[in-house]
N, C-alpha and C. Protein backbone atom coordinates (compact mmCIF):
# COMPACT_ATOMS: atom_id res chain seq x y z
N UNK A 1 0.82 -1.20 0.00
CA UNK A 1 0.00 0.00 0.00
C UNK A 1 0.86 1.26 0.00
N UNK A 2 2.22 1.09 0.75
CA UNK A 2 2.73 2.66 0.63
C UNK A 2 3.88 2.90 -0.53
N UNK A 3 4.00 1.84 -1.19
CA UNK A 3 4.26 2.04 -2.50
C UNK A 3 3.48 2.38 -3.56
N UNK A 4 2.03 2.35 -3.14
CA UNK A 4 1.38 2.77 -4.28
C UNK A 4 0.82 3.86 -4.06
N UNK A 5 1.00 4.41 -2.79
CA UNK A 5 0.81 5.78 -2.35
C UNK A 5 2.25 6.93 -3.07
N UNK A 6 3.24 6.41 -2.62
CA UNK A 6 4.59 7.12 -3.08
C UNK A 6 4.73 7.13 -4.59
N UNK A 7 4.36 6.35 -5.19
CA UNK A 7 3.66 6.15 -6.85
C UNK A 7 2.73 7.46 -6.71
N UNK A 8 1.52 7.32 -6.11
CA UNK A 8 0.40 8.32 -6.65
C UNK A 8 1.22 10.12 -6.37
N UNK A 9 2.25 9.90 -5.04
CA UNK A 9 2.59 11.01 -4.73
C UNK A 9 3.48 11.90 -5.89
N UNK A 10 4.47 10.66 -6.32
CA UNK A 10 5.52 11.49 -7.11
C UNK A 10 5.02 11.59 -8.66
N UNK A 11 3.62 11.07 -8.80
CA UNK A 11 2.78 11.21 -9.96
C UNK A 11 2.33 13.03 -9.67
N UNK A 12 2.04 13.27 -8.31
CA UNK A 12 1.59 14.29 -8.15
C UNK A 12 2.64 15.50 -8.29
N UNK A 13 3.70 15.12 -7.91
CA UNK A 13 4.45 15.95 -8.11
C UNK A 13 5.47 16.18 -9.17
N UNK A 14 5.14 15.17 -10.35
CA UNK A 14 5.88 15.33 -11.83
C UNK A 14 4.73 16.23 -12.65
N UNK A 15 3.27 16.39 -12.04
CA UNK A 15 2.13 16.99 -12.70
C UNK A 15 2.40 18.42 -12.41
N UNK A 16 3.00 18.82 -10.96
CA UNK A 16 2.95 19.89 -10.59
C UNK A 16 4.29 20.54 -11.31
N UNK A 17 5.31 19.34 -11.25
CA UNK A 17 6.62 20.19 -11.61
C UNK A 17 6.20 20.61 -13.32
N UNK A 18 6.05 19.66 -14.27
CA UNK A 18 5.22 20.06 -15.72
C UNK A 18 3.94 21.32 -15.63
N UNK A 19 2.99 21.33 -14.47
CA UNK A 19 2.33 22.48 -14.54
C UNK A 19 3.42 24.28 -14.62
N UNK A 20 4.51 23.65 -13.25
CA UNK A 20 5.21 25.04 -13.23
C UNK A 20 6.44 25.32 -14.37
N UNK A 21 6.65 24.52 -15.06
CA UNK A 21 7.68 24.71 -15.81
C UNK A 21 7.52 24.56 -17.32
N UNK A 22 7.45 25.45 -17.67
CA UNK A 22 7.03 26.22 -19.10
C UNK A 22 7.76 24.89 -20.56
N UNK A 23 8.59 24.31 -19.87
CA UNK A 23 9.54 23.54 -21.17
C UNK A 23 8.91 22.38 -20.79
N UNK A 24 8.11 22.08 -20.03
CA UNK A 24 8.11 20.28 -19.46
C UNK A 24 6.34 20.66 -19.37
N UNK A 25 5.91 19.77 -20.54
CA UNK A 25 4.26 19.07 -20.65
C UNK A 25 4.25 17.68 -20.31
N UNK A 26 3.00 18.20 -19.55
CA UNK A 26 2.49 16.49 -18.96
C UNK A 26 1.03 16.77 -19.39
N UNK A 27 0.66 16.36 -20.06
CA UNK A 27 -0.69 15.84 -20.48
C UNK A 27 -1.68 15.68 -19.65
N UNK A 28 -1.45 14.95 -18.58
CA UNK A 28 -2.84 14.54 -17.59
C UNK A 28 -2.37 13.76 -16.71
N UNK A 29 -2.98 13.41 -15.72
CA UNK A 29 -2.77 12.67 -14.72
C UNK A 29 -2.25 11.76 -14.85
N UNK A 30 -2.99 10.77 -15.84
CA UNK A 30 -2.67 9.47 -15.89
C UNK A 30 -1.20 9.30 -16.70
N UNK A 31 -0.99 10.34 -17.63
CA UNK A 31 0.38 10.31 -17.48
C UNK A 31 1.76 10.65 -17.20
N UNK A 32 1.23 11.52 -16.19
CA UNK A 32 1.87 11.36 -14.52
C UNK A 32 2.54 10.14 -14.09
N UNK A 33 1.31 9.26 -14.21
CA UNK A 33 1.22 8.46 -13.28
C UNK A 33 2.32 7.12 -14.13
N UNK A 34 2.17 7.22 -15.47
CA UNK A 34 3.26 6.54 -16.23
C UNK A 34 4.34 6.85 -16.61
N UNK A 35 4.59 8.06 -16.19
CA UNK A 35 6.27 8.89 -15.83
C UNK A 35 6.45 8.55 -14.62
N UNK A 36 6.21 8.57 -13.64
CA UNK A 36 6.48 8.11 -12.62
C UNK A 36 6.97 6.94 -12.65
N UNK A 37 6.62 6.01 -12.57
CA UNK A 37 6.65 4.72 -13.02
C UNK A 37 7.89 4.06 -14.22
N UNK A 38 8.10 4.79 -15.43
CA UNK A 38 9.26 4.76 -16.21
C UNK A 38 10.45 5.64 -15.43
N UNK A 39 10.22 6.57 -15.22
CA UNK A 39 11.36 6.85 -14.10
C UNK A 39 11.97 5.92 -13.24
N UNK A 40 10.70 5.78 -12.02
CA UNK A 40 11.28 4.53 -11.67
C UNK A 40 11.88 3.68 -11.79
N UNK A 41 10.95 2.87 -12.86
CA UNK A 41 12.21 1.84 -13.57
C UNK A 41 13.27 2.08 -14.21
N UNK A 42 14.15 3.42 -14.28
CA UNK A 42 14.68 3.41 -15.06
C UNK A 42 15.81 4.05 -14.43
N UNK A 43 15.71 4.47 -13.14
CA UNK A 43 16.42 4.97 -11.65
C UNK A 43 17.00 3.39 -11.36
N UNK A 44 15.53 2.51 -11.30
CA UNK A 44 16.48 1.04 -10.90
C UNK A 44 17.27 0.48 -11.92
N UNK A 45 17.26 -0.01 -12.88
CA UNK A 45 17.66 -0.14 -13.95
C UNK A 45 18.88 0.63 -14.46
N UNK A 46 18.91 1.76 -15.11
CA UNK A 46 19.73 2.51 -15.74
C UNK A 46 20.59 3.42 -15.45
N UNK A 47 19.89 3.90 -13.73
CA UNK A 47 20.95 4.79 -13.79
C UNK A 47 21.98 3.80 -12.69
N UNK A 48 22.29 2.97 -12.45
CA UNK A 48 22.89 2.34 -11.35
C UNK A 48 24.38 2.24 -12.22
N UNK A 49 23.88 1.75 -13.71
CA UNK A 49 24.71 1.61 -14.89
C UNK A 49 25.69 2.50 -15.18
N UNK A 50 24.95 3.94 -15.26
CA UNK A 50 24.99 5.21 -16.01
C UNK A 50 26.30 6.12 -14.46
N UNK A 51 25.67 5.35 -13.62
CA UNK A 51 26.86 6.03 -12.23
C UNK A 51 28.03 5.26 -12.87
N UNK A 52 27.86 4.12 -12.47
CA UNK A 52 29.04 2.93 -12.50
C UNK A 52 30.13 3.46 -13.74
N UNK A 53 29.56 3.72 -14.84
CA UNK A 53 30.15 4.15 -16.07
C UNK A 53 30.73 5.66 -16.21
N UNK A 54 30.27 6.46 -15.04
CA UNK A 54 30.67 7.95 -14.94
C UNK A 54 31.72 8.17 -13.73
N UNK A 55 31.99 7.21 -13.32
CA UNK A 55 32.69 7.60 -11.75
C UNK A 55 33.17 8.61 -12.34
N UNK A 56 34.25 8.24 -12.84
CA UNK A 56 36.14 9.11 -12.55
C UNK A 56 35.38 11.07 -13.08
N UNK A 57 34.05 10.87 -14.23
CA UNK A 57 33.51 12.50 -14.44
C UNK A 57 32.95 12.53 -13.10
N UNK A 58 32.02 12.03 -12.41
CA UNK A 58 31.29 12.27 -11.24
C UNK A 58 32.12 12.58 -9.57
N UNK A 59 33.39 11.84 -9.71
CA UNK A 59 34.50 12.49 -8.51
C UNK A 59 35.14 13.67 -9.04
N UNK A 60 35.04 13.79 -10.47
CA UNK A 60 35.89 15.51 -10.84
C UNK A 60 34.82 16.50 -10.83
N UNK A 61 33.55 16.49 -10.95
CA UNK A 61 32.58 17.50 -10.49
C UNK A 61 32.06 17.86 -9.66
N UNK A 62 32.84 16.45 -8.27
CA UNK A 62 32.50 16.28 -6.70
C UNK A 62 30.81 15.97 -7.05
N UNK A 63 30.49 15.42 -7.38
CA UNK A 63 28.99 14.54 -7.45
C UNK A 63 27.75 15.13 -8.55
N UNK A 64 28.30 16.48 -9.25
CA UNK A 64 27.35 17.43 -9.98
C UNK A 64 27.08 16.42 -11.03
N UNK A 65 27.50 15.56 -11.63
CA UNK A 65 27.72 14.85 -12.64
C UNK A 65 25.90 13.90 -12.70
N UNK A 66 25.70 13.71 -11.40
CA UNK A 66 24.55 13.04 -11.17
C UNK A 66 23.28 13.53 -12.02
N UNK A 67 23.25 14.87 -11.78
CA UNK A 67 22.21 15.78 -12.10
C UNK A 67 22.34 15.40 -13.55
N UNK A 68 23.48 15.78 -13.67
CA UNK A 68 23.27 15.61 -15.90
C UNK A 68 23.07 14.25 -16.29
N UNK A 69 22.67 12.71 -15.43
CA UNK A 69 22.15 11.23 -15.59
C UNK A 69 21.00 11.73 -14.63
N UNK A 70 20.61 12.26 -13.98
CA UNK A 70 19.21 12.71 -13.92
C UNK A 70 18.26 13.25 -15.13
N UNK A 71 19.34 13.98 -15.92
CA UNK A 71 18.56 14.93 -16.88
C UNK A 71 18.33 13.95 -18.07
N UNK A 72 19.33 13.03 -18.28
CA UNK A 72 19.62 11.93 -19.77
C UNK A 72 18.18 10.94 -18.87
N UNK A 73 17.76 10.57 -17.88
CA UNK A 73 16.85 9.80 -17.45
C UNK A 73 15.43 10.06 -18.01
N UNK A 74 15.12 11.66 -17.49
CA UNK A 74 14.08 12.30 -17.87
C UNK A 74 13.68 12.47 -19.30
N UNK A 75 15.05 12.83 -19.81
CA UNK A 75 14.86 12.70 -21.66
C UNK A 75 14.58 11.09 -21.96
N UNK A 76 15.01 10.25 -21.50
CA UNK A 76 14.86 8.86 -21.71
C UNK A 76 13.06 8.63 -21.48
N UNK A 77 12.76 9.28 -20.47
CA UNK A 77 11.36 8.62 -20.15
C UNK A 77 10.42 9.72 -21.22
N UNK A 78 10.90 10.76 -21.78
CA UNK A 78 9.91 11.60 -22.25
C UNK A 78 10.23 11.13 -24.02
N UNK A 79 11.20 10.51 -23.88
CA UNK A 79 11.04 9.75 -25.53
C UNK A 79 9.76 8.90 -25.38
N UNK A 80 10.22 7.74 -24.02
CA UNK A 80 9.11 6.78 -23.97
C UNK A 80 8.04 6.80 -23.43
N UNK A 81 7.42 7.88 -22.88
CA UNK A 81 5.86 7.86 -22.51
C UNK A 81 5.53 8.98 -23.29
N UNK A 82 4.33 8.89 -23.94
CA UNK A 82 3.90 9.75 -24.77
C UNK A 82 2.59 10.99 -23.76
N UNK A 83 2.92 11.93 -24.61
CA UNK A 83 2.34 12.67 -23.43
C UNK A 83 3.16 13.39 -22.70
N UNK A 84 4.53 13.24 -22.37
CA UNK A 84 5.15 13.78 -21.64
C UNK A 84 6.45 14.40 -22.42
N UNK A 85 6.81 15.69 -22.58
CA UNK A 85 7.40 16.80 -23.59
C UNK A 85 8.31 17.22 -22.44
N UNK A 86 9.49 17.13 -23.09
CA UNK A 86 10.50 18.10 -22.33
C UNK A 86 11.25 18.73 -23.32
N UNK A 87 10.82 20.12 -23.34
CA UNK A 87 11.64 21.14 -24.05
C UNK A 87 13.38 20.78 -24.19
N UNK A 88 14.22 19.95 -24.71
CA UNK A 88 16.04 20.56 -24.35
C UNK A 88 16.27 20.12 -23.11
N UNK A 89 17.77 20.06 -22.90
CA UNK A 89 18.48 19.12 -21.70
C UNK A 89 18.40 20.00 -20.64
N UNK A 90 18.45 21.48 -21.05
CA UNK A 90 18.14 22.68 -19.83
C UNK A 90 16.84 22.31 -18.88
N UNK A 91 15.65 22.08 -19.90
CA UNK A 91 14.90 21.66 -18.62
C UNK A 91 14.67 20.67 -18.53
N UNK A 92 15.23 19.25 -18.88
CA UNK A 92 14.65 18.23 -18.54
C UNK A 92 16.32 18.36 -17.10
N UNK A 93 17.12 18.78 -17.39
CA UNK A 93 17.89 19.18 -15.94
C UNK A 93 17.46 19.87 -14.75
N UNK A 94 16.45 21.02 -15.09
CA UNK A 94 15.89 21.59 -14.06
C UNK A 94 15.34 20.74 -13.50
N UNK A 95 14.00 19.92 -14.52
CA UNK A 95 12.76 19.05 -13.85
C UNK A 95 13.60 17.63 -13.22
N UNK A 96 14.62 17.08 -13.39
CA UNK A 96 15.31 16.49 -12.56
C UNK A 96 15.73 16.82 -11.19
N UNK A 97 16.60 17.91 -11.41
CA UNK A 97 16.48 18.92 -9.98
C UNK A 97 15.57 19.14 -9.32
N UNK A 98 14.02 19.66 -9.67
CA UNK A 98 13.04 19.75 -8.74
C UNK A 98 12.34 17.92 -8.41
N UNK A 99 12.63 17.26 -9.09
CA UNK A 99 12.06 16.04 -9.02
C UNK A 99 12.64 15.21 -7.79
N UNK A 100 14.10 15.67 -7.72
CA UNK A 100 15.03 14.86 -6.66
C UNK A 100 14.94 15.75 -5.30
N UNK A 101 14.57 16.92 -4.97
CA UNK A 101 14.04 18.00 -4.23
C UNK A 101 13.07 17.33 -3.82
N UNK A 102 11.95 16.76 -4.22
CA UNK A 102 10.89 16.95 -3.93
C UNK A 102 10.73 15.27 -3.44
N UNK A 103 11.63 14.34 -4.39
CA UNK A 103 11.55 13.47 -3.79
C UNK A 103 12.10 12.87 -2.51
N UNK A 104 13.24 13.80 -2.06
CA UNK A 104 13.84 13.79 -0.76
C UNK A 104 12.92 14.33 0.14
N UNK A 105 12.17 14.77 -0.18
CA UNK A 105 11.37 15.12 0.73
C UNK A 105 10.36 14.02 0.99
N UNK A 106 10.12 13.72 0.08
CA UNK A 106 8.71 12.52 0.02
C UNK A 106 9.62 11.08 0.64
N UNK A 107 10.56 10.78 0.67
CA UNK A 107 11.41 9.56 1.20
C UNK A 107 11.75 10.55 2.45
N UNK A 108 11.90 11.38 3.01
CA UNK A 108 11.84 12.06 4.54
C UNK A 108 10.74 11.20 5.30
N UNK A 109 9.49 11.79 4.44
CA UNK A 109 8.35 12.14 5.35
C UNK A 109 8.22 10.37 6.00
N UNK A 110 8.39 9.60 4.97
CA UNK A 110 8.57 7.77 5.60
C UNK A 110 8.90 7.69 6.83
C-alpha cells in the first residue's frame, strides 16, 4: 500500500513540476502516473549503470555529474511515454532537480 501511495505522490508531483515549468508538458494525470513509473524503472535499472560508467567524471565534479544522468533519465522517459514533452536538456535538468528536491522530501516524510 505505501508504495502505491509514493507512486500516486511522485505522480503528483511530476504533474505539478510540468504544470510550473514552461519547457516540461504532462498531459494529464494518468500520465503522470506513467512517468512516474518509467522513471522509476529506469532509476532502478539505468541509472545504477549510467553512475558505475561515470565515476572518474562524477568524482571531478564532486557529485554534480549526477544531475546531468538525472537529466539523460528524464529525456529517456519523455522519448518513452507519450504525453510527456520536455523542451532541451536545460529543462529536462531543471525538472530532474526539482524532481530529486521533492523526492527527498517525500522519502523524509517515511
Amino acid at each position: 500500500m505505501r508504495f502505491f501511495l509514493k507512486w500516486i505522490a511522485s505522480a503528483m508531483a511530476i504533474a505539478i513540476i510540468g504544470w510550473i515549468l514552461p519547457g516540461v508538458k504532462v498531459e494529464n494525470f494518468l500520465t503522470a502516473i506513467f512517468v512516474a513509473g518509467v522513471i522509476a524503472f529506469l532509476n532502478l535499472v539505468l541509472k545504477p549503470i549510467l553512475i558505475l560508467l561515470s565515476i572518474p567524471v562524477t568524482v571531478l565534479t564532486l557529485g554534480l555529474f549526477v544531475l546531468v544522468i538525472n537529466a539523460i533519465i528524464v529525456i529517456i522517459a519523455s522519448i518513452l511515454v507519450p504525453g510527456f514533452i520536455v523542451n532541451g536538456f536545460g529543462w529536462a535538468l531543471l525538472f530532474g532537480l526539482l524532481n530529486s528536491i521533492i523526492q527527498y522530501f517525500l522519502d523524509k516524510a517515511n
